[in-house]
Protein backbone atom coordinates (compact mmCIF):
# COMPACT_ATOMS: atom_id res chain seq x y z
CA UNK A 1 5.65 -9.42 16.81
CA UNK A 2 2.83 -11.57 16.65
CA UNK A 3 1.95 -15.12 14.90
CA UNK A 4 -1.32 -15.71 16.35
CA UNK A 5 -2.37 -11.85 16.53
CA UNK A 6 -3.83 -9.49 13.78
CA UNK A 7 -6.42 -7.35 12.95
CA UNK A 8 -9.60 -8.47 11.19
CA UNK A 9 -11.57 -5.94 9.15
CA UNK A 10 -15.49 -6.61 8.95
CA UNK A 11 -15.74 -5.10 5.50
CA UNK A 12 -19.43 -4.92 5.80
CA UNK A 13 -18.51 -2.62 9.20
CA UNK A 14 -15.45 -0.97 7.51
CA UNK A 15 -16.12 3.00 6.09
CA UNK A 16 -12.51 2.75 4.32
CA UNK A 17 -11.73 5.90 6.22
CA UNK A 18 -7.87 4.48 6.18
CA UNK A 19 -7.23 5.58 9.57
CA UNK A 20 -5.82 2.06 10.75
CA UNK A 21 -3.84 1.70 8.13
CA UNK A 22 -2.17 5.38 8.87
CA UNK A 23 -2.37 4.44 12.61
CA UNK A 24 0.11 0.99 12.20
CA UNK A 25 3.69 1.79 11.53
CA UNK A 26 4.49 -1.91 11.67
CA UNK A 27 3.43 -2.69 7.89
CA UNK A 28 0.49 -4.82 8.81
CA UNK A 29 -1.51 -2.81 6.16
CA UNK A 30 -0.61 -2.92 2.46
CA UNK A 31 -0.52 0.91 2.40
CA UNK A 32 -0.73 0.61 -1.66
CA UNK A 33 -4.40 -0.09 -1.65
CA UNK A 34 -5.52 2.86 1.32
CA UNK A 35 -7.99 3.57 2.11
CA UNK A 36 -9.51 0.48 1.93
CA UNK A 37 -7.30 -1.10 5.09
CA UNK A 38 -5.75 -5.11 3.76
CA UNK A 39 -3.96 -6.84 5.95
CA UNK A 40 -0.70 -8.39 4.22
CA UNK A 41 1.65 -9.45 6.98
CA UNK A 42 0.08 -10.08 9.63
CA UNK A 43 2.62 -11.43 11.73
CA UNK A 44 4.18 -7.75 11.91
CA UNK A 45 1.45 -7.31 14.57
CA UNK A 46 2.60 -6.33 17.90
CA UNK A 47 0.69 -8.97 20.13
CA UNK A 48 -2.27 -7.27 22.05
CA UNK A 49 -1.78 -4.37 20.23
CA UNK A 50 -5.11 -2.75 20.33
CA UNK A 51 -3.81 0.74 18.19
CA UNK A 52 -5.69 0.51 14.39
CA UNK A 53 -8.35 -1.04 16.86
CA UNK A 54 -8.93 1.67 18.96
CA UNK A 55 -8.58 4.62 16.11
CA UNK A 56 -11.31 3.18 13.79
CA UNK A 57 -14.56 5.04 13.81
CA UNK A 58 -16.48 2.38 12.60
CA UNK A 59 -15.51 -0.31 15.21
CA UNK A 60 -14.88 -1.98 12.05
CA UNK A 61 -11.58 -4.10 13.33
CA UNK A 62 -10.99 -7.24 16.04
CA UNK A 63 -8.06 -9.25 16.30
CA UNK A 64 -7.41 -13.16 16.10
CA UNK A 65 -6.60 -14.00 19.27
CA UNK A 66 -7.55 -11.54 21.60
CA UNK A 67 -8.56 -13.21 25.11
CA UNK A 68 -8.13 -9.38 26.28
CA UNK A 69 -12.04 -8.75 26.36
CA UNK A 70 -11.25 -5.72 24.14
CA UNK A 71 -13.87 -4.70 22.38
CA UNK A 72 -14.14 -2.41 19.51
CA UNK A 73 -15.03 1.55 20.45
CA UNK A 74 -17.60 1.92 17.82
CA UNK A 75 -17.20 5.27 16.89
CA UNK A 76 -15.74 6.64 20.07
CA UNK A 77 -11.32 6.41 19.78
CA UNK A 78 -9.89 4.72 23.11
CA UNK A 79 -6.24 4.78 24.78
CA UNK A 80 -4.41 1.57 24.59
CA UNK A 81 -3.82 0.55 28.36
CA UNK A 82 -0.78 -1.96 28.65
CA UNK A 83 0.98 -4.38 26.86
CA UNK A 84 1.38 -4.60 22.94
CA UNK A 85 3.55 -1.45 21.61
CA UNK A 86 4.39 2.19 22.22
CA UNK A 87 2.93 3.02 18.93
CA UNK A 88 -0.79 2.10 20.58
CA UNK A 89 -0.59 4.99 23.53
């Protein structure tokens, strides 16, 4: 787990689809308030996990301290390749 990685939602980007907060099984997402994703504990993120990343549609999510050059898919869902958690392949 991470202290200085987690997800950031652009709510302005976000659909509220809730597919990030379905993706995470780590409980970064308060879950209660789906679809609209909220991120309550962050440091439950795996660090350089890319997975809510790569399932949102909207390319709605980035992280705090990614130095990965990751960038969000935009529409189009990506494999995570390496590092972070078995939860993102």
């Amino acid at each position: 787990m991470a202290e200085k990685w987690y997800p950031v939602i652009d709510y302005i980007t976000c659909i509220e689809c809730g597919t990030c907060s379905a993706k995470c099984g780590h409980g970064v997402y308060d879950t209660s308030k789906a679809p609209s994703p909220v991120v309550v504990r962050p440091v439950n993120c795996v660090d350089h996990c890319h997975g809510c990343g790569n399932v949102c549609p909207a390319g709605a999510i980035t992280y705090v301290g990614d130095n990965t050059g990751w960038v969000p898919p935009h529409g189009t869902p990506v494999p995570e390749t390496g590092g972070g958690c078995s939860c993102c392949s």
